[in-house]
N, C-alpha and C. Protein backbone atom coordinates (compact mmCIF):
# COMPACT_ATOMS: atom_id res chain seq x y z
N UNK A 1 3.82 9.09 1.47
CA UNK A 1 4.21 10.32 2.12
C UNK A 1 3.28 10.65 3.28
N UNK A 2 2.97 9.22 4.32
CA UNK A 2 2.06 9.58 5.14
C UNK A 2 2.39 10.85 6.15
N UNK A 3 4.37 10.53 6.19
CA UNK A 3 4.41 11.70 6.74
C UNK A 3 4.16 13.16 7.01
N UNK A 4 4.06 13.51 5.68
CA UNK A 4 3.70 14.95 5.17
C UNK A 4 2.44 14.94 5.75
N UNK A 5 1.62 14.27 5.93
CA UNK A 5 0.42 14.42 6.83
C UNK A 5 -0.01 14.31 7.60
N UNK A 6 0.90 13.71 8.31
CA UNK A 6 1.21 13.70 9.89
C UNK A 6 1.56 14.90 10.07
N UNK A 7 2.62 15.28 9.91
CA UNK A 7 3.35 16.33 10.29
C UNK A 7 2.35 17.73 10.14
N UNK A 8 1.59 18.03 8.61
CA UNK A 8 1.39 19.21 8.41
C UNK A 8 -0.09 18.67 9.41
N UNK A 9 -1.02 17.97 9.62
CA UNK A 9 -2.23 17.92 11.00
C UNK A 9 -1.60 18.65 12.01
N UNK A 10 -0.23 17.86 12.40
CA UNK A 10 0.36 18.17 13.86
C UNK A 10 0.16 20.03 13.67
N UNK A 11 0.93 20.74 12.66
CA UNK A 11 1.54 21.78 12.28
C UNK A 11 0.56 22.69 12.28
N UNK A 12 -0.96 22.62 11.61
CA UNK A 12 -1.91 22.95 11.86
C UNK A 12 -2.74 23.09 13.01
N UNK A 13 -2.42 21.89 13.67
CA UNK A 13 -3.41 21.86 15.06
C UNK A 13 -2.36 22.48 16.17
N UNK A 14 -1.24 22.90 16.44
CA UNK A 14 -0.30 23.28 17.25
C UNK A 14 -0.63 24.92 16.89
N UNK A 15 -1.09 25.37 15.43
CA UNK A 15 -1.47 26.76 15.15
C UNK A 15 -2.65 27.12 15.84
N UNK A 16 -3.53 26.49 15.39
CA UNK A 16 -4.89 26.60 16.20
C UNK A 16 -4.95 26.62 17.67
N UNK A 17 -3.67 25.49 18.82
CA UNK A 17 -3.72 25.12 19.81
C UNK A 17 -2.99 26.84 20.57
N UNK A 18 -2.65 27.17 19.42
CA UNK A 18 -1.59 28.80 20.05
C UNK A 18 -2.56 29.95 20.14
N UNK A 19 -3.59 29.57 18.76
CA UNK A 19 -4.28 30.88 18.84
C UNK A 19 -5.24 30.47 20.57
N UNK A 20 -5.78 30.01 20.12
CA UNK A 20 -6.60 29.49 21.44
C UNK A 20 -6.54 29.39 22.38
N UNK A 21 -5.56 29.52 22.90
CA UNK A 21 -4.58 29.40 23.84
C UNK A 21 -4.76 30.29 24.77
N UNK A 22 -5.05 31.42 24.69
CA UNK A 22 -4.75 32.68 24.90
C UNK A 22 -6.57 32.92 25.25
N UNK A 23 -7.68 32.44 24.44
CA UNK A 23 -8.44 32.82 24.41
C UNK A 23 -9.71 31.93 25.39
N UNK A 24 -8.73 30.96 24.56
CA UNK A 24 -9.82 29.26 25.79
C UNK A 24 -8.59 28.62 25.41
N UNK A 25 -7.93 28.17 27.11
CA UNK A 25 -7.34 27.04 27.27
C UNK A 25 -7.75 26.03 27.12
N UNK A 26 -9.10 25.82 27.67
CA UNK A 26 -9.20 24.25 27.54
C UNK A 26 -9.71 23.95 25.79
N UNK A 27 -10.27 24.52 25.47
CA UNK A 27 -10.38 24.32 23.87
C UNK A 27 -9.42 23.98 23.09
N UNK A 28 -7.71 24.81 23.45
CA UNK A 28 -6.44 24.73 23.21
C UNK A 28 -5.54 23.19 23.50
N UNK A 29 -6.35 22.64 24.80
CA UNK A 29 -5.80 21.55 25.28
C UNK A 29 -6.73 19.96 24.86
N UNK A 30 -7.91 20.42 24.28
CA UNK A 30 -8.85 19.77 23.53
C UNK A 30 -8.29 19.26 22.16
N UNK A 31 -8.14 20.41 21.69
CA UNK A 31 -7.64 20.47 20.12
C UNK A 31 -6.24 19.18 20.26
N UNK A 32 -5.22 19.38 21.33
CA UNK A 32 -4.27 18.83 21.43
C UNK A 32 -4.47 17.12 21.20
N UNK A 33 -5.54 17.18 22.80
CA UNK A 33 -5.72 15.62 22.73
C UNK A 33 -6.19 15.23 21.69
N UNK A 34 -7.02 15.46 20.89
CA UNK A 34 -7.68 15.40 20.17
C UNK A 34 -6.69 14.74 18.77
N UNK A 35 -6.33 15.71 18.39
CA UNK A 35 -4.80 15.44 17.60
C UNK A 35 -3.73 13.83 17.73
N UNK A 36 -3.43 14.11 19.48
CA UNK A 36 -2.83 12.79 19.45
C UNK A 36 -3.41 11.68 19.52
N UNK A 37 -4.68 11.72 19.67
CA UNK A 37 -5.71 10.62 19.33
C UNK A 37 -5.01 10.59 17.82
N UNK A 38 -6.05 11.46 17.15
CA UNK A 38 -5.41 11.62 15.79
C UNK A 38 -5.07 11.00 14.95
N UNK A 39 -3.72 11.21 15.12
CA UNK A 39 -2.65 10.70 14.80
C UNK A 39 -2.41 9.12 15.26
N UNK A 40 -2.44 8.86 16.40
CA UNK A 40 -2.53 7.55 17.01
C UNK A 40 -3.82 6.30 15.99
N UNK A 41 -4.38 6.99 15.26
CA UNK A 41 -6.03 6.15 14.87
C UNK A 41 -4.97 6.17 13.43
N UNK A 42 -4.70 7.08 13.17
CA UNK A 42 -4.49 7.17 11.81
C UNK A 42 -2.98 6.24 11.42
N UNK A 43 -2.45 6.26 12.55
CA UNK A 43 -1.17 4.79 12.55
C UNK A 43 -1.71 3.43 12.83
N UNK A 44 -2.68 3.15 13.41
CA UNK A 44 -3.40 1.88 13.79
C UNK A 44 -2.88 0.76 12.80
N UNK A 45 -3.59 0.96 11.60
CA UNK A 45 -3.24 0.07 10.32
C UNK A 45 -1.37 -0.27 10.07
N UNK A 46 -0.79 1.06 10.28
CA UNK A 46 0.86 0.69 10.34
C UNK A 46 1.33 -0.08 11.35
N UNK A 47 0.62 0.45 12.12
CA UNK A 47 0.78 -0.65 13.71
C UNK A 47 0.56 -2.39 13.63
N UNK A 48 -0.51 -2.63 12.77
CA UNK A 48 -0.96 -3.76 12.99
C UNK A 48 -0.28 -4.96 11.67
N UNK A 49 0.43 -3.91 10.37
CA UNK A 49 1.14 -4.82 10.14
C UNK A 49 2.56 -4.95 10.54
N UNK A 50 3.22 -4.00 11.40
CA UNK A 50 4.37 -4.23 11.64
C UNK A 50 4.24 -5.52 12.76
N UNK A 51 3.05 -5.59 13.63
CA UNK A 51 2.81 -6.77 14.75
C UNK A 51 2.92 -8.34 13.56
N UNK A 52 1.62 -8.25 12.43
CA UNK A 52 1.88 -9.12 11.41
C UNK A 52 2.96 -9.63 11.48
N UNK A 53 4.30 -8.62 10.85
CA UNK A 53 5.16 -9.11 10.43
C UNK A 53 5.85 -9.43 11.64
N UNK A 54 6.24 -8.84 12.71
CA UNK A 54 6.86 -9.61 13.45
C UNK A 54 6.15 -11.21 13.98
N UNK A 55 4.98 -11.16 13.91
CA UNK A 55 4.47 -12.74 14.32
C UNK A 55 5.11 -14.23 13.47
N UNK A 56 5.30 -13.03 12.18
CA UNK A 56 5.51 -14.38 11.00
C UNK A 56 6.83 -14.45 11.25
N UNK A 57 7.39 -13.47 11.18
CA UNK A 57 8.96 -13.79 11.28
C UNK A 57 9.42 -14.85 12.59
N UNK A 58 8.70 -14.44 13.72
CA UNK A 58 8.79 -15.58 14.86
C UNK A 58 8.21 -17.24 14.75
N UNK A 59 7.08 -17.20 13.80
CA UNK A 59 7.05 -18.11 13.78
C UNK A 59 8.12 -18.84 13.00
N UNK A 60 8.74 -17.99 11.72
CA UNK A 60 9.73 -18.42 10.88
C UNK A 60 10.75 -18.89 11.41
N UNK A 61 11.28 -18.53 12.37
CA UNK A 61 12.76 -18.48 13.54
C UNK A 61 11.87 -19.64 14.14
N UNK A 62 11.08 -20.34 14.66
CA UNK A 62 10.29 -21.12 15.00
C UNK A 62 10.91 -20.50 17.05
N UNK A 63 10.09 -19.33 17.18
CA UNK A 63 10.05 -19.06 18.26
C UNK A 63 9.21 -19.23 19.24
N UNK A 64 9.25 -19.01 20.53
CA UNK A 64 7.83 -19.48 21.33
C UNK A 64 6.86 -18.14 21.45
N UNK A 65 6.15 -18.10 20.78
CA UNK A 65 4.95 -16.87 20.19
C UNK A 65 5.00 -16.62 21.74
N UNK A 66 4.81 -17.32 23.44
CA UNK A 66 4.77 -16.34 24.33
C UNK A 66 5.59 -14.92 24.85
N UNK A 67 6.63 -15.32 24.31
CA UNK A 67 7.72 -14.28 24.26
C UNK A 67 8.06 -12.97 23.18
N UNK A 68 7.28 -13.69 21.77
CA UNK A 68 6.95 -12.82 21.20
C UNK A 68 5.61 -12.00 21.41
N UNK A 69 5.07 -12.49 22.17
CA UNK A 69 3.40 -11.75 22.25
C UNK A 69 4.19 -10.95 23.88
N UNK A 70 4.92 -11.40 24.31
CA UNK A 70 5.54 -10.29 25.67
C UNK A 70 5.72 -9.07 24.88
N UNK A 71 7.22 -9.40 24.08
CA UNK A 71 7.48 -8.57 23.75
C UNK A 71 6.73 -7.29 22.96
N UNK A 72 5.95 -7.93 22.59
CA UNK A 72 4.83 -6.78 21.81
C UNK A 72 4.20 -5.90 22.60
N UNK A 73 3.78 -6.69 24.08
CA UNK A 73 2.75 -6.29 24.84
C UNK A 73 3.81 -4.84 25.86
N UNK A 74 5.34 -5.27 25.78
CA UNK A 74 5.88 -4.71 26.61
C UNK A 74 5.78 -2.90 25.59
N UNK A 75 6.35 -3.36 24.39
CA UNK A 75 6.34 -1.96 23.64
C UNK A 75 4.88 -1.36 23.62
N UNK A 76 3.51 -1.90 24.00
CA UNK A 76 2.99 -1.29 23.72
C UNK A 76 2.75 -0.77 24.70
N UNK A 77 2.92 -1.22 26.26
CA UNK A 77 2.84 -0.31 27.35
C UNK A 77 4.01 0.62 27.38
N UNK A 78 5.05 0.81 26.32
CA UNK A 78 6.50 1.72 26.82
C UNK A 78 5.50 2.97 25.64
N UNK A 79 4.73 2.91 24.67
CA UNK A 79 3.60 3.79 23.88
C UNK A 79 2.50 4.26 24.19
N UNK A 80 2.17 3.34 25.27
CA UNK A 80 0.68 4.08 25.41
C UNK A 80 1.44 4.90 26.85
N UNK A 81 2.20 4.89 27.78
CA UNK A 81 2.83 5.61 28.80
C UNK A 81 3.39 6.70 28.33
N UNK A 82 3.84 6.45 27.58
CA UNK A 82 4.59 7.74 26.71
C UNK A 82 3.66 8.70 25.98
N UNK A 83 2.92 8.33 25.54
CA UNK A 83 2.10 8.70 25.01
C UNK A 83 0.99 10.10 26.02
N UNK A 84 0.60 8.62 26.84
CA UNK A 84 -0.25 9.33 28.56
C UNK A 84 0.46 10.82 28.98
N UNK A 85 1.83 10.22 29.44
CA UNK A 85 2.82 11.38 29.64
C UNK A 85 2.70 12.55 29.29
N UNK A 86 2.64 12.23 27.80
CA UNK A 86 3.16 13.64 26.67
C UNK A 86 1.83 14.60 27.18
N UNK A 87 0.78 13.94 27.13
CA UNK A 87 -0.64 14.27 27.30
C UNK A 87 -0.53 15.30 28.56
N UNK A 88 -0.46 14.47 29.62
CA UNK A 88 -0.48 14.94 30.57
C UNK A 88 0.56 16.14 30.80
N UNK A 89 1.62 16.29 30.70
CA UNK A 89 2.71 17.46 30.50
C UNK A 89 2.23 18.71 29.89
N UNK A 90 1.27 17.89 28.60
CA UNK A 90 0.61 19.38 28.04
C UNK A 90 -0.56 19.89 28.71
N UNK A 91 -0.98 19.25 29.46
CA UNK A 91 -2.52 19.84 30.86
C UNK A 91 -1.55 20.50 31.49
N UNK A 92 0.14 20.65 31.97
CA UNK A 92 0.84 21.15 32.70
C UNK A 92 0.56 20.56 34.26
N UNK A 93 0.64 19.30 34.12
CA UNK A 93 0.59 18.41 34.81
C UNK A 93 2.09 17.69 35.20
N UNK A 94 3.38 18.40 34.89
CA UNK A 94 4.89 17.18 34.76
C UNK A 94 4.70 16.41 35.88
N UNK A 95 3.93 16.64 37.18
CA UNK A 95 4.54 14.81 38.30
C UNK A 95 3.03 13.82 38.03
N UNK A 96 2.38 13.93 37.81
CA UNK A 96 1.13 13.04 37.00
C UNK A 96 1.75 12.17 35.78
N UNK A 97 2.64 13.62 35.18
CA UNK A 97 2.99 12.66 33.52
C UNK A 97 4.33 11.57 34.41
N UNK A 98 5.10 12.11 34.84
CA UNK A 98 6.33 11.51 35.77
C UNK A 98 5.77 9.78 36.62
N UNK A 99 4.56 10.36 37.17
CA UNK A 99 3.91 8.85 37.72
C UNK A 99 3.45 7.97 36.87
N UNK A 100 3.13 8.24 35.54
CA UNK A 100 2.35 7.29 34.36
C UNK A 100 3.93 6.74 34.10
N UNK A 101 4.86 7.36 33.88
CA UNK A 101 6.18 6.91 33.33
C UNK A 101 6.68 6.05 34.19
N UNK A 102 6.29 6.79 35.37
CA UNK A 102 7.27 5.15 36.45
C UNK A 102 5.90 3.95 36.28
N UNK A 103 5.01 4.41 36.47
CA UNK A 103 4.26 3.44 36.86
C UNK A 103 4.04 2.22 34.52
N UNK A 104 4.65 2.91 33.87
CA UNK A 104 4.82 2.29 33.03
C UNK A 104 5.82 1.21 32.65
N UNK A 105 7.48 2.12 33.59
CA UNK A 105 8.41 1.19 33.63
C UNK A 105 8.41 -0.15 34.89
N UNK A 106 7.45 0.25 35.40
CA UNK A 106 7.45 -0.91 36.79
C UNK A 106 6.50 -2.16 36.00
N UNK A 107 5.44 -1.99 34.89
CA UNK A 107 4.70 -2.82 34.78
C UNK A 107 5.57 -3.48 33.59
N UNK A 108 6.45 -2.58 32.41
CA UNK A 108 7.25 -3.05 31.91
C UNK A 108 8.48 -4.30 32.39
N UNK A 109 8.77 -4.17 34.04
CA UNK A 109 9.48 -5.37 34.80
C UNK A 109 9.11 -6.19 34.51
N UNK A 110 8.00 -5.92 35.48
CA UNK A 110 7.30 -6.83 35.82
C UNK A 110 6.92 -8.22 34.50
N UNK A 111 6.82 -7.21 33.23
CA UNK A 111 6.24 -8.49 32.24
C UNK A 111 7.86 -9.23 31.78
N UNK A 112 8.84 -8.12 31.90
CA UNK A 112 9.71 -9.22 31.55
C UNK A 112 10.65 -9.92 32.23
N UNK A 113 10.22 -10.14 33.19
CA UNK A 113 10.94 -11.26 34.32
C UNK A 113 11.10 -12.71 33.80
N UNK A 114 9.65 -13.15 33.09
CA UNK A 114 9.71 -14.39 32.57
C UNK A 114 11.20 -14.00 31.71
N UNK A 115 10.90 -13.65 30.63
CA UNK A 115 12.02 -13.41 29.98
C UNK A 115 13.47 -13.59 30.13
N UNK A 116 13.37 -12.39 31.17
CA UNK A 116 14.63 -12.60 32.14
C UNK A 116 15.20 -13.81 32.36
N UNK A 117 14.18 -14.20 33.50
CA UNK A 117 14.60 -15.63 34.41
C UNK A 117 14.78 -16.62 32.78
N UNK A 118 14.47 -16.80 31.37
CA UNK A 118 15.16 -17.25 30.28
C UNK A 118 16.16 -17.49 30.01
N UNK A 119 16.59 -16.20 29.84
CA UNK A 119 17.72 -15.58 29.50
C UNK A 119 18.90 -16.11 30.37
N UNK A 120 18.96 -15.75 31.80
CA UNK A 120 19.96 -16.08 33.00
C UNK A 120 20.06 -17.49 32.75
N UNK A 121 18.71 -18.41 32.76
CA UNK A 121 18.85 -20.19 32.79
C UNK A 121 19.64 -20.30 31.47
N UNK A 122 19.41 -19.69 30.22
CA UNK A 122 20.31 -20.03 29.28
C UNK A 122 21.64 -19.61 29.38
N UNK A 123 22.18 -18.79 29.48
CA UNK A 123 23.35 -18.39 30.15
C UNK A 123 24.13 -19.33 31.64
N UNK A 124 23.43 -19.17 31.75
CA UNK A 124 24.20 -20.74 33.48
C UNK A 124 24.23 -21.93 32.87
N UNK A 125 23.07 -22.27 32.04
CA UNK A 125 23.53 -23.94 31.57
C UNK A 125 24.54 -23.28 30.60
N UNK A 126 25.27 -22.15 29.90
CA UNK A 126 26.34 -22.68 29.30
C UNK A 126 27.64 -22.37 29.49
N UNK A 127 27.49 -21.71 31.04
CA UNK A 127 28.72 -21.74 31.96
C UNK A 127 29.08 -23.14 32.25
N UNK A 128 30.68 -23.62 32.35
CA UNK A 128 30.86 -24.89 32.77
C UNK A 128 31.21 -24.66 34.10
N UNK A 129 30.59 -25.98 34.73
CA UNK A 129 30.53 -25.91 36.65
C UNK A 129 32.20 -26.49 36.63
């Protein structure tokens, strides 16, 4: 029921982040980051066996681990951007959080082009000329 403790931290620190708020912002916006750190440390371990298991399963499918280590690398920049974002939105910052987001989906291309250019070559060799 890790959730219940996720949730009631969040639920608690969003109380504290209100009273404070009012009294010291930045203490209010402290408490926040602080939190989604948090929370983020306290998933680490869930994080690292869901990577586990997807490694084994690729190797099981007998896949080419570079594409699986893309793909990992791509979700974790679409999390830590998202993440940045959320952050930044709550400094009341929205075109800062807006630039981490583009500048997350451009690096997200960018990694999967290899991929891409895969994908298309497998698809054309099984068009007949």
């Amino acid at each position: 029921m890790e959730i219940i403790q996720i949730v009631g931290f969040g639920l608690v620190a969003a109380f504290l982040a209100l009273v404070l708020k009012e009294q010291k912002a930045n203490f209010a916006f402290l408490i926040t980051l602080m939190v989604g750190a948090g929370i983020f440390l306290f998933l680490i371990d869930k994080i690292g066996q869901v990577i586990t298991m997807l490694q084994r399963l690729a190797v099981n499918a007998n896949v080419n681990m570079v594409y699986v280590e893309t793909l990992l690398k791509i979700i974790g920049i679409a999390y830590i951007a998202e993440f940045g974002a959320q952050i930044t939105r709550d400094a009341g910052q929205g075109a800062i959080a807006s630039k981490i987001e583009l500048g997350g989906k451009i690096l997200i291309l960018v990694m999967a082009i290899p991929i891409l250019t895969v994908i298309i070559e497998t698809v054309l060799t099984l068009i007949p000329k």
